[in-house]
Protein backbone atom coordinates (compact mmCIF):
# COMPACT_ATOMS: atom_id res chain seq x y z
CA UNK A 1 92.85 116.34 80.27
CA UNK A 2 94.48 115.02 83.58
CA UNK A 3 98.28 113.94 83.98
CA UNK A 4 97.87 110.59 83.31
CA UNK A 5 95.48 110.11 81.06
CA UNK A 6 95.09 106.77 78.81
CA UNK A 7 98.03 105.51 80.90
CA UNK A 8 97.58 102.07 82.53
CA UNK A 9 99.12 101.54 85.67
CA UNK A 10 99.54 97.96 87.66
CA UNK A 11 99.84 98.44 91.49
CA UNK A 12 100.42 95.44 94.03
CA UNK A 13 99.19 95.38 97.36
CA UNK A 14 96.30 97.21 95.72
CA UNK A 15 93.45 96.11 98.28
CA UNK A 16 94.39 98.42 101.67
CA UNK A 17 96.80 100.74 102.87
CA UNK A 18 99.06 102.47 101.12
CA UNK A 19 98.60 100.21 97.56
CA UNK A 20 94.65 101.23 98.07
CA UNK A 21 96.02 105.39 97.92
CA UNK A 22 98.34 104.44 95.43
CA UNK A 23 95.75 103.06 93.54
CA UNK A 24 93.05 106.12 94.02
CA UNK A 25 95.54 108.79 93.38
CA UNK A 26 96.43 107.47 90.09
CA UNK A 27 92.79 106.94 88.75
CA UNK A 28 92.18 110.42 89.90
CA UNK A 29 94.81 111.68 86.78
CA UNK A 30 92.51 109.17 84.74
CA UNK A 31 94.94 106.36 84.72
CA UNK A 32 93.57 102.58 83.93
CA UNK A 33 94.82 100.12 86.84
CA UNK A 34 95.14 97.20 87.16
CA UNK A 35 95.06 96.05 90.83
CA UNK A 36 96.69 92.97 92.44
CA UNK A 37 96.53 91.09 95.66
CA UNK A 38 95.80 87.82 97.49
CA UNK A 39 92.14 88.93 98.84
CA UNK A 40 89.45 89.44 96.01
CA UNK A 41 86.78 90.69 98.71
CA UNK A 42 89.39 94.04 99.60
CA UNK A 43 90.36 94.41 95.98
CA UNK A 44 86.76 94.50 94.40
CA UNK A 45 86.27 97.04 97.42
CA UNK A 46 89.01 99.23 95.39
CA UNK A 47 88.13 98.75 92.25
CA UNK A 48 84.43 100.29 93.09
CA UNK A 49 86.48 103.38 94.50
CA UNK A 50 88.09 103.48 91.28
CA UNK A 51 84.76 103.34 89.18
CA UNK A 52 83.54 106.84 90.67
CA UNK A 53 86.94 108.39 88.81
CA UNK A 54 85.51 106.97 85.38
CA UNK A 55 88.53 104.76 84.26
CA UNK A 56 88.87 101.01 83.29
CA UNK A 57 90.00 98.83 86.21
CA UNK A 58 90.93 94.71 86.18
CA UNK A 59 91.71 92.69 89.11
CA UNK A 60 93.91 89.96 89.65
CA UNK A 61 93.99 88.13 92.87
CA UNK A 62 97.92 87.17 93.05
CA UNK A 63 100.23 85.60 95.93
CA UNK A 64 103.42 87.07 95.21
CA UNK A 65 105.26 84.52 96.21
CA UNK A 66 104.06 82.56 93.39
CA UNK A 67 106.01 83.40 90.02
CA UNK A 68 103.00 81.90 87.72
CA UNK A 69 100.64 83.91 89.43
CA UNK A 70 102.56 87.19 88.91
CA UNK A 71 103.16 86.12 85.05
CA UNK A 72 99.33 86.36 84.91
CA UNK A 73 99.00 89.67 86.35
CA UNK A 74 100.66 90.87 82.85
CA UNK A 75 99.16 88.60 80.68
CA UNK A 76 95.71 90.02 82.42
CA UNK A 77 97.04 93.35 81.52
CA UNK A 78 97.84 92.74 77.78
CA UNK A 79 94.78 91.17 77.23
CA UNK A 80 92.87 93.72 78.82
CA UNK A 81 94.87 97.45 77.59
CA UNK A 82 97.37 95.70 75.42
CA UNK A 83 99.95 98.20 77.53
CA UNK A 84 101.64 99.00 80.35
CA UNK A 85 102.73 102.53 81.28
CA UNK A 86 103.47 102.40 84.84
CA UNK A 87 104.28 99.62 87.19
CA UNK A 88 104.21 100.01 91.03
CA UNK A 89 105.55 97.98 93.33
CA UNK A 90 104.22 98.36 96.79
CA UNK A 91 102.98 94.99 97.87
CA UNK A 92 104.93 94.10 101.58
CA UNK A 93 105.23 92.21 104.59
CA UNK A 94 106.79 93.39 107.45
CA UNK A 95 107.67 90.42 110.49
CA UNK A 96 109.13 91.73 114.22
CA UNK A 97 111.42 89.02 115.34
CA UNK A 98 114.91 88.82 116.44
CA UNK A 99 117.62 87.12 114.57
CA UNK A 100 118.26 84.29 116.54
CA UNK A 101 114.51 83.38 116.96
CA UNK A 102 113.91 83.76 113.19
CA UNK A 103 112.99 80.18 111.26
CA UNK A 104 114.58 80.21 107.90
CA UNK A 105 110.98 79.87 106.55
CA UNK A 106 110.21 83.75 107.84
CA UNK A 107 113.20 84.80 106.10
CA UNK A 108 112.09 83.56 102.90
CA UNK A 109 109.04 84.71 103.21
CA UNK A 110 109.81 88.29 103.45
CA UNK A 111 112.67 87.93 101.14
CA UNK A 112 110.14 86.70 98.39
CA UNK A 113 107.44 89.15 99.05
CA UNK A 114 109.95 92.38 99.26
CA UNK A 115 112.26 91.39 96.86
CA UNK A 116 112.32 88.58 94.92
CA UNK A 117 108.67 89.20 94.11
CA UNK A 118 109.33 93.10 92.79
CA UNK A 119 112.26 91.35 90.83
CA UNK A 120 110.28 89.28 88.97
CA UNK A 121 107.37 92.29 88.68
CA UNK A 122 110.07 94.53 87.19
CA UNK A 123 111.39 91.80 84.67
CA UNK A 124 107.82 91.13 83.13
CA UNK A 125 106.82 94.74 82.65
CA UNK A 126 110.82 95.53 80.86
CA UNK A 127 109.63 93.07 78.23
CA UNK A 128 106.61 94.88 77.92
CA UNK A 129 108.20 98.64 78.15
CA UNK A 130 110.86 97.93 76.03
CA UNK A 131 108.72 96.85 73.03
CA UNK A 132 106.81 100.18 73.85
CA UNK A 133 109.99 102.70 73.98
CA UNK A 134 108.48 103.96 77.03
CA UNK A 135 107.35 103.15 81.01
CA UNK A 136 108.03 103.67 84.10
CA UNK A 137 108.89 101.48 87.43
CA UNK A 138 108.05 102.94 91.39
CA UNK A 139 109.43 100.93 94.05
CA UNK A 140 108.06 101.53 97.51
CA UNK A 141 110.97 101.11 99.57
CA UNK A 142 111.51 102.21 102.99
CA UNK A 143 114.47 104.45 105.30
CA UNK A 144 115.12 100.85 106.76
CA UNK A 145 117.36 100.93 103.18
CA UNK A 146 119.50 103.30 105.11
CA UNK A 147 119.02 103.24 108.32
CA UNK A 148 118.33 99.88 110.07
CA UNK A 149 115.90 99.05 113.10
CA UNK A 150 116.32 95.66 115.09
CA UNK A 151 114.63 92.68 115.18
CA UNK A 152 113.61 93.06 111.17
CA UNK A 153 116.48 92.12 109.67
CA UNK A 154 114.85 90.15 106.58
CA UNK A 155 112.74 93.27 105.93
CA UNK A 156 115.99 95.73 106.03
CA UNK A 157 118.07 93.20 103.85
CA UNK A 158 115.17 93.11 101.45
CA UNK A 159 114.49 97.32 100.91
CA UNK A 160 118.50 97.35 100.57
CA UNK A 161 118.05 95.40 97.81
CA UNK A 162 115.31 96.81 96.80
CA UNK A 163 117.68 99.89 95.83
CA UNK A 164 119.96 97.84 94.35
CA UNK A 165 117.03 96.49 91.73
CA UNK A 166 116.33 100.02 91.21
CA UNK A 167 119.59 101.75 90.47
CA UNK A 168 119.90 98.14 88.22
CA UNK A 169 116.91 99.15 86.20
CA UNK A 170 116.92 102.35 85.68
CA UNK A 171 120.52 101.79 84.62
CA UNK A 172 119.42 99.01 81.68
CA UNK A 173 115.88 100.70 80.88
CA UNK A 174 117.00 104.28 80.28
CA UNK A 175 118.20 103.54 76.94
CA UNK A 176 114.68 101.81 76.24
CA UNK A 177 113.01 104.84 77.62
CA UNK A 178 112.08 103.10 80.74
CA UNK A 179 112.80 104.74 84.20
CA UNK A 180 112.55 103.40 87.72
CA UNK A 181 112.60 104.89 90.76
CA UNK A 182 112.03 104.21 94.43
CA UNK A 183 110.06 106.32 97.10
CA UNK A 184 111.66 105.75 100.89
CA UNK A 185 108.70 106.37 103.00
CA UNK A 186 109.18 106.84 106.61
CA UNK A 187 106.41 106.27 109.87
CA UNK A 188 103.09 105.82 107.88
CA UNK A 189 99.49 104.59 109.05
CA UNK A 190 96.37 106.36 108.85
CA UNK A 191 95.79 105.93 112.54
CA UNK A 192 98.10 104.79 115.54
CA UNK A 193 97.39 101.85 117.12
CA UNK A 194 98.53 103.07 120.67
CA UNK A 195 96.00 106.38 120.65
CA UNK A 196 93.71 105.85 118.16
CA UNK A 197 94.73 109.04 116.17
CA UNK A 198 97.56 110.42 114.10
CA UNK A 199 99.93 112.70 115.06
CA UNK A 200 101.11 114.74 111.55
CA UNK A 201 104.08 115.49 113.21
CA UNK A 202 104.97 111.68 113.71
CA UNK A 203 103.20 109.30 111.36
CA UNK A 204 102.33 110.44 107.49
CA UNK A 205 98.37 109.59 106.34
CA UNK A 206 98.80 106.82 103.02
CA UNK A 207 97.36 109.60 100.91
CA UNK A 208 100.80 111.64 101.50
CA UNK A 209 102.49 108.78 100.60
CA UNK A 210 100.12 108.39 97.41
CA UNK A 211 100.64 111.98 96.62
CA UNK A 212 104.16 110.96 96.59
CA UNK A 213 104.39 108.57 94.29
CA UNK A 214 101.29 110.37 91.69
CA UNK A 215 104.37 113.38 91.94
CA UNK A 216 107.12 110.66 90.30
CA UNK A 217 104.23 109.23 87.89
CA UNK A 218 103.63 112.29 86.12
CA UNK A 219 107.26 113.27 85.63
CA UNK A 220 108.21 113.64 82.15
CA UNK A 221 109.44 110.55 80.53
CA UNK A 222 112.58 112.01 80.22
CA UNK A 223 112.67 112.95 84.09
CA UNK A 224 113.76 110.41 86.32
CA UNK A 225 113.12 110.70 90.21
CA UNK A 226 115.68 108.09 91.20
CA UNK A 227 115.62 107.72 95.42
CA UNK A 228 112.98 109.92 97.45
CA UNK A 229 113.14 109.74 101.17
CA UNK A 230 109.80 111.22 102.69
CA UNK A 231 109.43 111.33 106.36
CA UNK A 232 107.82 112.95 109.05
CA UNK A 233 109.17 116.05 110.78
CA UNK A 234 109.70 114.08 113.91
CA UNK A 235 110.53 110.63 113.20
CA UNK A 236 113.92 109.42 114.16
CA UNK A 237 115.91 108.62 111.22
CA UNK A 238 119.73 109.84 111.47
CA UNK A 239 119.75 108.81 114.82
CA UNK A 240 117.40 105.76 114.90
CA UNK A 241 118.92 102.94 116.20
């Protein structure tokens, strides 16, 4: 029997990238997902990934930014497994753009994907966890939570909160037997956009990342991993600036 079998897991930002690893690692311990994101085309393109692993998979096209649209997600997931075990929220958008050029509309924008989005994410899968006695919340954060880079400022002022929404939960679930934690990745892409490749030493692949956050899933419900930075070797981060 693998780790995480029966579970059902909901990941946003499910169709590339890191949500896509997310989303493979987890069926691989036999986990159900559920996968959500804007383009249907990238997320059927998961879910026939997920097929090979055997386990039950629904998609939900979703804008984030959209609070009806998210409230489906977990009506979807009711109607489909009638539970919810594990709730990842890893759906982001990341703008380069100095303060005093920003538009008011770009800072909303991020704000809402990054954090006001995972807010709303956490707060339908509580009432759903709570009823259960049981679940468990990942939030993919980032090291901009602690240490800042310019010209990103929504995107910093969003993961800071980010750990703010965790700390909250875990805090008002634990009693519930929810816990929520939140994974700090650092430099991640499966291949540079400078050279082509990717340098271990310098950028982590998204399957380290989904490795990652598989490691937290499978804890025991009465282990919570609360903040995990993850980084690699060589990336700037007490001196980044």
């Amino acid at each position: 029997m693998k780790q995480l079998d029966g579970k059902v897991a909901i990941v946003t930002g499910a169709s590339r990238g890191i949500g896509k690893a997310i989303a493979i690692a987890l069926a691989q311990e036999s986990a159900n997902l559920v996968l959500a994101a804007r383009t249907i085309k990238d997320l059927k393109k998961t879910a026939a990934v997920l097929m090979d692993y055997g386990v039950m998979v629904e998609i939900v096209p979703a804008d984030l930014t959209i609070e009806e649209q998210i409230e489906n997600m977990f009506v979807k997931t009711m109607e489909r497994f009638g539970r919810l075990d594990i709730l990842v929220n890893n759906a982001g958008v990341f703008i380069d753009q100095p303060i005093d050029e920003m538009s008011t509309e770009t800072w909303d924008h991020v704000i809402n994907i990054e954090l006001r989005a995972p807010f709303i994410c956490t707060r339908e899968a509580i009432r759903i966890m709570k009823k259960q006695g049981s679940g468990r919340i990942i939030n993919i954060g980032s090291i901009s939570a602690q240490r800042v880079r310019p010209n990103t400022a929504p995107y910093n002022c969003a993961k800071f909160g980010l750990v703010g929404l965790t700390h909250t939960t875990a805090l008002e679930g634990r009693e519930f037997g929810i816990t929520c934690g939140c994974l700090h990745p650092g430099l991640t892409g499966n291949m540079d956009k400078v050279t082509g490749k990717r340098d271990p030493r310098k950028m982590m692949s998204y399957e380290e990342i989904a490795a990652t956050v598989l490691y937290m899933a499978c804890q025991p419900p009465e282990i919570n991993i609360l903040e995990l930075i993850q980084l690699p070797r060589e990336q700037p981060y007490l001196n980044r600036g």
